[in-house]
Protein backbone atom coordinates (compact mmCIF):
# COMPACT_ATOMS: atom_id res chain seq x y z
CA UNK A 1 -54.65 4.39 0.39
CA UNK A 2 -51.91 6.41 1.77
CA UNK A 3 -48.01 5.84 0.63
CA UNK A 4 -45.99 3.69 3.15
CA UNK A 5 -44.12 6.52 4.96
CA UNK A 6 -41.07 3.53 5.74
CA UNK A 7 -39.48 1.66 3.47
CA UNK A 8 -36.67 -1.26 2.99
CA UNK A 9 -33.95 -0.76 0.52
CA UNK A 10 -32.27 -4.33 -0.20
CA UNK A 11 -28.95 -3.18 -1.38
CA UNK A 12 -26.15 -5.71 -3.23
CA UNK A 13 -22.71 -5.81 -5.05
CA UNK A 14 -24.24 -5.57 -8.55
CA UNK A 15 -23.73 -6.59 -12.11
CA UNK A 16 -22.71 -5.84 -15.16
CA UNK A 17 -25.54 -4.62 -17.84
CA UNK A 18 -24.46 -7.04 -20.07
CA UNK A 19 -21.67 -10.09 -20.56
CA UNK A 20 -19.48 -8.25 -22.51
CA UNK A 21 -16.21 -6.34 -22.20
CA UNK A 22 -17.45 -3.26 -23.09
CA UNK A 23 -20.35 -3.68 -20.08
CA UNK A 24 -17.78 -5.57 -17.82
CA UNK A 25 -15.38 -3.23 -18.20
CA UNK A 26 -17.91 -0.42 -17.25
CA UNK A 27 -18.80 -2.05 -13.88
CA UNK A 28 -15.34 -3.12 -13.30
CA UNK A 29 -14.30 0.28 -13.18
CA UNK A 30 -16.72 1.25 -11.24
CA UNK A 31 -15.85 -1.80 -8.44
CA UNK A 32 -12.21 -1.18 -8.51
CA UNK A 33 -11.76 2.40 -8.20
CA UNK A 34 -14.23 2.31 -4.65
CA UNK A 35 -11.19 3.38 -2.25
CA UNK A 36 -13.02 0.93 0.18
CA UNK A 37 -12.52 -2.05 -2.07
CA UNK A 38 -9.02 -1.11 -3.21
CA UNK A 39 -7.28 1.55 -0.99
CA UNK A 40 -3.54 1.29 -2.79
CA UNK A 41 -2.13 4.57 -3.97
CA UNK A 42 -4.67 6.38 -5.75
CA UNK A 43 -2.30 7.60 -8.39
CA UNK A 44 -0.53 3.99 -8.87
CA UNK A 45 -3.63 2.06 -8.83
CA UNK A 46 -5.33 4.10 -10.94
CA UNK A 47 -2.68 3.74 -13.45
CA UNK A 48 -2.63 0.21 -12.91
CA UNK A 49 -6.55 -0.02 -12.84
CA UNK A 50 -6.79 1.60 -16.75
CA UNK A 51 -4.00 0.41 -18.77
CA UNK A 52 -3.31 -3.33 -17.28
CA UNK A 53 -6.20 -4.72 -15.09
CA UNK A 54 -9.18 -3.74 -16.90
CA UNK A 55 -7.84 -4.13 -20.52
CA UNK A 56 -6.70 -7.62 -19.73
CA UNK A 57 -9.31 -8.71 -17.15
CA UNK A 58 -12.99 -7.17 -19.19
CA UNK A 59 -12.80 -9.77 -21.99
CA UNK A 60 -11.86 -12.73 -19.60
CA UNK A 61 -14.57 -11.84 -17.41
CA UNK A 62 -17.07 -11.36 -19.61
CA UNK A 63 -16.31 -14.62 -21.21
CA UNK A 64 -17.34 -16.00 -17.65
CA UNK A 65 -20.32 -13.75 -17.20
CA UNK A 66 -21.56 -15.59 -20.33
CA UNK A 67 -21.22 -18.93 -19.02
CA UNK A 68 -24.31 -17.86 -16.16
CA UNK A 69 -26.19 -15.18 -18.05
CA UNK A 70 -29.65 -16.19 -18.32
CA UNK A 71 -33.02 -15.20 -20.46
CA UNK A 72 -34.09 -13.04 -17.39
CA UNK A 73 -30.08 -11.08 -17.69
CA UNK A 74 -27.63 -11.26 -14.23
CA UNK A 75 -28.82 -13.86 -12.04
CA UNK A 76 -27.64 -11.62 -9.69
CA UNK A 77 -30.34 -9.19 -10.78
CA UNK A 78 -33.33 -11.37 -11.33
CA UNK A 79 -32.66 -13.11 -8.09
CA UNK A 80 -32.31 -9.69 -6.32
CA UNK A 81 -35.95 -8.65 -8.33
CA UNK A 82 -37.16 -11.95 -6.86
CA UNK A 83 -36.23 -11.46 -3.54
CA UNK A 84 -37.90 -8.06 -3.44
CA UNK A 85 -41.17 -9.07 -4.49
CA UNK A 86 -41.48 -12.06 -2.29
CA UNK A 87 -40.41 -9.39 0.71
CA UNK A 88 -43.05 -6.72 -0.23
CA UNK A 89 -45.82 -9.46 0.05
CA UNK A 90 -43.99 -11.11 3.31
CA UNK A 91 -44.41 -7.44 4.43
CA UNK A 92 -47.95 -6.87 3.23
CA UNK A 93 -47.92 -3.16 2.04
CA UNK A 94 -46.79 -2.19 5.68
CA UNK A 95 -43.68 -0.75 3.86
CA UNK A 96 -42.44 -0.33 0.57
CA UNK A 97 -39.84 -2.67 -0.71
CA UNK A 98 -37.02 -1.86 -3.25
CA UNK A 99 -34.23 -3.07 -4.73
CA UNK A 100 -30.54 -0.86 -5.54
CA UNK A 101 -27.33 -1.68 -6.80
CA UNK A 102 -23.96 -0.43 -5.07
CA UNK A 103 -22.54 -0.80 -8.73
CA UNK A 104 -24.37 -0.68 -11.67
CA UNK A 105 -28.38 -0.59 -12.37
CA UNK A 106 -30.80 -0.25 -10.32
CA UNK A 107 -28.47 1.86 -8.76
CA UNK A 108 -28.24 2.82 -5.22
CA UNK A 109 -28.91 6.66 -6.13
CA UNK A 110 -31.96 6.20 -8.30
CA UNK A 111 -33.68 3.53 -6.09
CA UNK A 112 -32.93 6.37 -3.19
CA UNK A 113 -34.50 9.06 -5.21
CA UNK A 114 -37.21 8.11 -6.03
CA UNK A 115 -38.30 6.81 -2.79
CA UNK A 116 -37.71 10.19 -1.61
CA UNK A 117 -39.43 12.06 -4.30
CA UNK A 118 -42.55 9.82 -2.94
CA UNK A 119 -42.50 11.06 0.32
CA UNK A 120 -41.32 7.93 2.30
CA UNK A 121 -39.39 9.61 5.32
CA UNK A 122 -37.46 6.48 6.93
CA UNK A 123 -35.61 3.99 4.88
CA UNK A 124 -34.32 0.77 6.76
CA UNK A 125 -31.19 0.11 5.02
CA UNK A 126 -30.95 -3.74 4.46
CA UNK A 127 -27.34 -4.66 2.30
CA UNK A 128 -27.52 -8.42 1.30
CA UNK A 129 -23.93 -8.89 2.89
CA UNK A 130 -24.91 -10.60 5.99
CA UNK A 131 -21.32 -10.37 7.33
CA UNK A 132 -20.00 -6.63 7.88
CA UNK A 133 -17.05 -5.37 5.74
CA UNK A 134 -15.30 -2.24 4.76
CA UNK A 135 -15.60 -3.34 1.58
CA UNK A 136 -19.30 -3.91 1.15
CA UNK A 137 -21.70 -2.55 3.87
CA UNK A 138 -19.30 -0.08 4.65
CA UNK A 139 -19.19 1.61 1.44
CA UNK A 140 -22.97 0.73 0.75
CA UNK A 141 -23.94 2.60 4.08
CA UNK A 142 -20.93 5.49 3.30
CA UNK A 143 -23.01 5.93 -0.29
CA UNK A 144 -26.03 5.88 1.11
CA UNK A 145 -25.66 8.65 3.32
CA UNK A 146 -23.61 10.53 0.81
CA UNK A 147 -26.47 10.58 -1.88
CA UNK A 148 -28.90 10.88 1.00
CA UNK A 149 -27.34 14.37 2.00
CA UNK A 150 -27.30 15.78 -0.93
CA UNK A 151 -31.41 15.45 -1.49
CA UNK A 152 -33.84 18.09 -1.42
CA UNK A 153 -35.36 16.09 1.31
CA UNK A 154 -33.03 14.20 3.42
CA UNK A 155 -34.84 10.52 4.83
CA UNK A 156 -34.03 8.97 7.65
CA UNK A 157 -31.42 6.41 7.75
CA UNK A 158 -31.59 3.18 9.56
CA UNK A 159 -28.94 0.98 8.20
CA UNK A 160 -28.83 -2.92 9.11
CA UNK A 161 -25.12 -3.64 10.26
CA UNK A 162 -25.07 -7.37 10.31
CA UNK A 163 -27.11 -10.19 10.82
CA UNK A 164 -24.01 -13.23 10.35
CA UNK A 165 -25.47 -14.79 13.48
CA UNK A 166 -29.82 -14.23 12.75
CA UNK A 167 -30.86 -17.26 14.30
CA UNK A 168 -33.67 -16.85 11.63
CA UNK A 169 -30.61 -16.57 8.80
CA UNK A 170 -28.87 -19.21 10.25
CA UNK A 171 -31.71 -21.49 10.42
CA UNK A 172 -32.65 -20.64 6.51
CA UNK A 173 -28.90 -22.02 5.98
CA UNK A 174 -29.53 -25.10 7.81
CA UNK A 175 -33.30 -25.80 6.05
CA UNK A 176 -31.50 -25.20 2.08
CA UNK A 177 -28.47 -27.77 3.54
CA UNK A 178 -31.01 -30.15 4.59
CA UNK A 179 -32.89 -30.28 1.91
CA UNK A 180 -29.87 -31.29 -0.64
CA UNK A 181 -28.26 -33.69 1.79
CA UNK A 182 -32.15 -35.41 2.28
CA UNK A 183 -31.94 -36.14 -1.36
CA UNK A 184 -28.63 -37.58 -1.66
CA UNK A 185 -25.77 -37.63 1.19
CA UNK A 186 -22.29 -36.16 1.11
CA UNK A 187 -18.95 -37.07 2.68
CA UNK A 188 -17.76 -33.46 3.85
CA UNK A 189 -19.37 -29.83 4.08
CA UNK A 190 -17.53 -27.04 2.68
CA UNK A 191 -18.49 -23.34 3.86
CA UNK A 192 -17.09 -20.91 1.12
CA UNK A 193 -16.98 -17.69 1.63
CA UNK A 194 -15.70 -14.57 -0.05
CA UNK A 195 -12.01 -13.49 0.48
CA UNK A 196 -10.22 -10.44 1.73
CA UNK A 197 -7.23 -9.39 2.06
CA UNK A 198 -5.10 -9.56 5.54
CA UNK A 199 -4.28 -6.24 6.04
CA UNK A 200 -8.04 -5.12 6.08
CA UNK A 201 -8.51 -8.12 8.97
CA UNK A 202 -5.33 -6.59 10.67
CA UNK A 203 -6.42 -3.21 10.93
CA UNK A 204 -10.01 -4.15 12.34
CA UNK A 205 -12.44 -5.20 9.68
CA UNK A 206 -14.46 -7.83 11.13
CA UNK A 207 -15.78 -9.67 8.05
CA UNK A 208 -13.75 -12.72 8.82
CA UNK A 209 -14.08 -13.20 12.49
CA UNK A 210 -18.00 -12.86 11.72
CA UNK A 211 -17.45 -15.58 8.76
CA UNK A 212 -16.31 -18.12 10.95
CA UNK A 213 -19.25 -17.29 13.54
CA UNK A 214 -21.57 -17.99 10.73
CA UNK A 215 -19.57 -21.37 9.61
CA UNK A 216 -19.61 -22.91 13.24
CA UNK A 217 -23.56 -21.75 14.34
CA UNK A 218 -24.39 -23.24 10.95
CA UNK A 219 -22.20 -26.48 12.05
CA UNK A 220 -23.96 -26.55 15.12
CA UNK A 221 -27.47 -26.04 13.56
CA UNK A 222 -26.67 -29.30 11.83
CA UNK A 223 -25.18 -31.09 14.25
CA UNK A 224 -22.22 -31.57 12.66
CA UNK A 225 -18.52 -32.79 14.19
CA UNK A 226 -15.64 -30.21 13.55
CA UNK A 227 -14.09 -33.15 11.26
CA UNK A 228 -17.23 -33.15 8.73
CA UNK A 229 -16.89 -29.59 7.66
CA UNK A 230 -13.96 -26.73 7.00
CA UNK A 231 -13.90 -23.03 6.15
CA UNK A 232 -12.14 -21.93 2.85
CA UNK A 233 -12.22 -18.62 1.10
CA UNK A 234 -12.54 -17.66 -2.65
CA UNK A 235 -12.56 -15.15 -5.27
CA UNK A 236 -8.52 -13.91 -4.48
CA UNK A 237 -7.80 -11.35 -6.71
CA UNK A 238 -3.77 -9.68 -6.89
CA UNK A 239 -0.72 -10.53 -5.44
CA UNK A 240 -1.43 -9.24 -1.90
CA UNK A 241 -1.77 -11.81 1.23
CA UNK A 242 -5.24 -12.74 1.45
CA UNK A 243 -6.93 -15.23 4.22
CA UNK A 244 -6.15 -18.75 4.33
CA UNK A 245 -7.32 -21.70 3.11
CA UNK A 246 -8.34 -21.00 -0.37
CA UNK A 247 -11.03 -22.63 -1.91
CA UNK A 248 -9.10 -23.64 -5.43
CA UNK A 249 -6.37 -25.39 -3.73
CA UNK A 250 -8.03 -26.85 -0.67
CA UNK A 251 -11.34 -28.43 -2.22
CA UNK A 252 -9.46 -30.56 -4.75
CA UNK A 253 -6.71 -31.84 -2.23
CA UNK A 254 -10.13 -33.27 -0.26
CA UNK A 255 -11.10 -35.03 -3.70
CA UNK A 256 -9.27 -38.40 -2.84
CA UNK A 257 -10.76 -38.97 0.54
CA UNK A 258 -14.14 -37.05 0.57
CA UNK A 259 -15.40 -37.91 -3.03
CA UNK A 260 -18.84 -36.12 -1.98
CA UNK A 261 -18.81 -32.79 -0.93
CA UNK A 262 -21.05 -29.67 -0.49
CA UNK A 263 -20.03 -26.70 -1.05
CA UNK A 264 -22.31 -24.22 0.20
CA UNK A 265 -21.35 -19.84 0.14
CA UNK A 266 -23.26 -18.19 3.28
CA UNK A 267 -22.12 -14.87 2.74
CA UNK A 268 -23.54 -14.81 -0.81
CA UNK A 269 -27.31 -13.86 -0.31
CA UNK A 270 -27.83 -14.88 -4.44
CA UNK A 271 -26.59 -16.46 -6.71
CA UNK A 272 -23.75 -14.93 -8.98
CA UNK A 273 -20.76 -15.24 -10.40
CA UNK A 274 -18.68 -16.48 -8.24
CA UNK A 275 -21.31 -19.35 -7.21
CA UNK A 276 -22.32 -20.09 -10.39
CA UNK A 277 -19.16 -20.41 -12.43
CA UNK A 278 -16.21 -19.54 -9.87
CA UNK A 279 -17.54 -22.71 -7.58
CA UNK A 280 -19.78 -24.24 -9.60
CA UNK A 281 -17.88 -24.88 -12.85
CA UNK A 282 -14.19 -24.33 -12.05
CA UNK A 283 -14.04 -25.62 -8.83
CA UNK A 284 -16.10 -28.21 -9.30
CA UNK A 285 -13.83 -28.97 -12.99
CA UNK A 286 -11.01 -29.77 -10.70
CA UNK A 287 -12.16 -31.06 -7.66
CA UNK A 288 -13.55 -34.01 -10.73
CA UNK A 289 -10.03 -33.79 -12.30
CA UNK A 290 -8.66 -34.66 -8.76
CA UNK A 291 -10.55 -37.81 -8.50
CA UNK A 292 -14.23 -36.85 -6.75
CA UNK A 293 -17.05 -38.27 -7.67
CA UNK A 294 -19.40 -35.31 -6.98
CA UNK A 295 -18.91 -31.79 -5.74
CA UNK A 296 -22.48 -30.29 -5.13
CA UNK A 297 -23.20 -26.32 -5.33
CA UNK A 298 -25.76 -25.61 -2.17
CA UNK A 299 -28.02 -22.40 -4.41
CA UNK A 300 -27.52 -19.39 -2.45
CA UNK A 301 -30.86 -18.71 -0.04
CA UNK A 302 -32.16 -16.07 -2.95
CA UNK A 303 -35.72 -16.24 -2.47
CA UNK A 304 -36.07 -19.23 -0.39
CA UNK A 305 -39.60 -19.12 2.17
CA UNK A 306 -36.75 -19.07 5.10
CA UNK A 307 -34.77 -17.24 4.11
CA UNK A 308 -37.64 -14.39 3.50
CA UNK A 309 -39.42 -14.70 6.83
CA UNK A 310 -35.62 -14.41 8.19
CA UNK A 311 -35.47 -11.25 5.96
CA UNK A 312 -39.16 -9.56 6.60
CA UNK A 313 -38.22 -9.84 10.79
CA UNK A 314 -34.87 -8.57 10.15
CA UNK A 315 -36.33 -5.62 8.14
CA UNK A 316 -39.29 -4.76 11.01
């Protein structure tokens, strides 16, 4: 049989090789001197970047990277490897399906090369972000074409923007919410979703403005009243302004009157660290301490059916 001459490249954030601070500290560097990520003054930040952040923040990272490893490494990873094999049969050999790291292994460079040095001439470009940022499409799509260029034989492109408002992504959300709140039932829904800072919203990035698209079409795919859900952001990082409310001071405050809640993360294609132990152990730790009963962690879609037929019409 002949090669697929198309292929989809699932692209995400990444993970360290290992939860250590020697590994951590690797991929931290990596993260954190992207100019998209952090765009301070080169010079200062890379100052501050060697001798305070990463010395301090590797070890303490790590610790919590060891609190979600698992047998299979990064869930991150084995829930990315997951989601690529159940695409490639959803697909059924009409293209080849990979998987590449912005950060870290399987990087985006070798996954790249090698579908080139197999002859595959158009790539759909699929990053697992399913809200648009500088900070994370952008710089997977400015990488792309960057290693791209620089290949003997140069593919063809086709990057996936967005796809915060896929009524098949949306509807994925709603089936996984279901499905928890059919076993047991909750007093409030919490949509969490990955912070940024306000100057990036101010000068155009539309991550958040797409966030809170996502958060009321999956409201509204559930039927629910604005007083039975909120937004809140988390994973702050710095002393800069970011956006408003944040997870780790509004999610315990609802503790007292909403004893039950569900915190779900829809821009968070898998499972990670900041589901797993940023939400799902520290969050939850004080929400408890504040006097609820239960705060649920929704699993991120990873390789849910939906959430792959969502993905394979997406990709064609």
């Amino acid at each position: 049989m002949q090669a697929p001459r198309s292929a989809v490249l699932l692209v995400n954030l990444g993970s360290p090789r290992a939860p250590d601070a020697a590994a951590v500290g690797e991929f931290l560097e990596e993260f954190l001197s992207d100019r998209r990520v952090v765009d301070l003054n080169p010079w200062l930040w890379d100052l501050l970047r060697k001798r305070l952040i990463l010395p301090r923040r590797s070890p303490r990272v790590a610790k919590a990277y060891a609190s979600v490893w698992t047998p299979e490494g990064s869930p991150l990873i084995a829930a990315g490897f997951a989601l690529r094999d159940q695409l490639r049969a959803a697909l059924g050999g009409e293209a080849r399906v990979e998987l590449g790291m912005r950060y870290g292994q399987p990087s985006l460079a070798s996954a790249l090369e090698s579908l080139a040095r197999d002859g595959v001439q158009r790539v759909r470009l699929l990053p697992l972000f399913p809200q648009f940022s500088e900070t994370t499409s952008g710089s997977i799509l400015e990488a792309a074409q960057s290693i791209n260029a620089r290949l003997a034989r140069p593919m063809q492109l086709d990057p996936v923007r967005d796809y915060h408002a896929d009524p098949g992504y949306i509807a994925a959300l709603a089936a996984s919410v279901r499905e928890s709140v059919e076993l047991a039932p909750v007093d409030h829904y919490v949509w969490s979703f990955h912070s940024l800072p306000v100057r990036y919203v101010e000068r155009g990035d539309p991550y958040a403005q797409q966030s809170l698209a996502t958060a009321r079409l999956l409201a509204r795919e559930l039927q629910l009243g604005d007083e039975q859900w909120s937004l809140v952001w988390q994973s702050r990082f710095g002393p800069q302004r970011w956006l408003e409310p944040a997870a780790d001071r509004f999610v315990p405050r609802l503790a007292r009157t909403k004893p039950r809640v569900l915190v779900a993360c829809p821009g968070f294609a898998a499972d990670c660290l900041e589901t797993l132990e940023e939400i799902g152990q520290r969050l939850r730790a004080d929400f408890i301490a504040g006097g609820g009963a239960e705060l649920r962690l929704l699993p991120c879609l990873n390789a849910h059916p939906r959430w792959i037929q969502a993905l394979a019409r997406i990709a064609e």
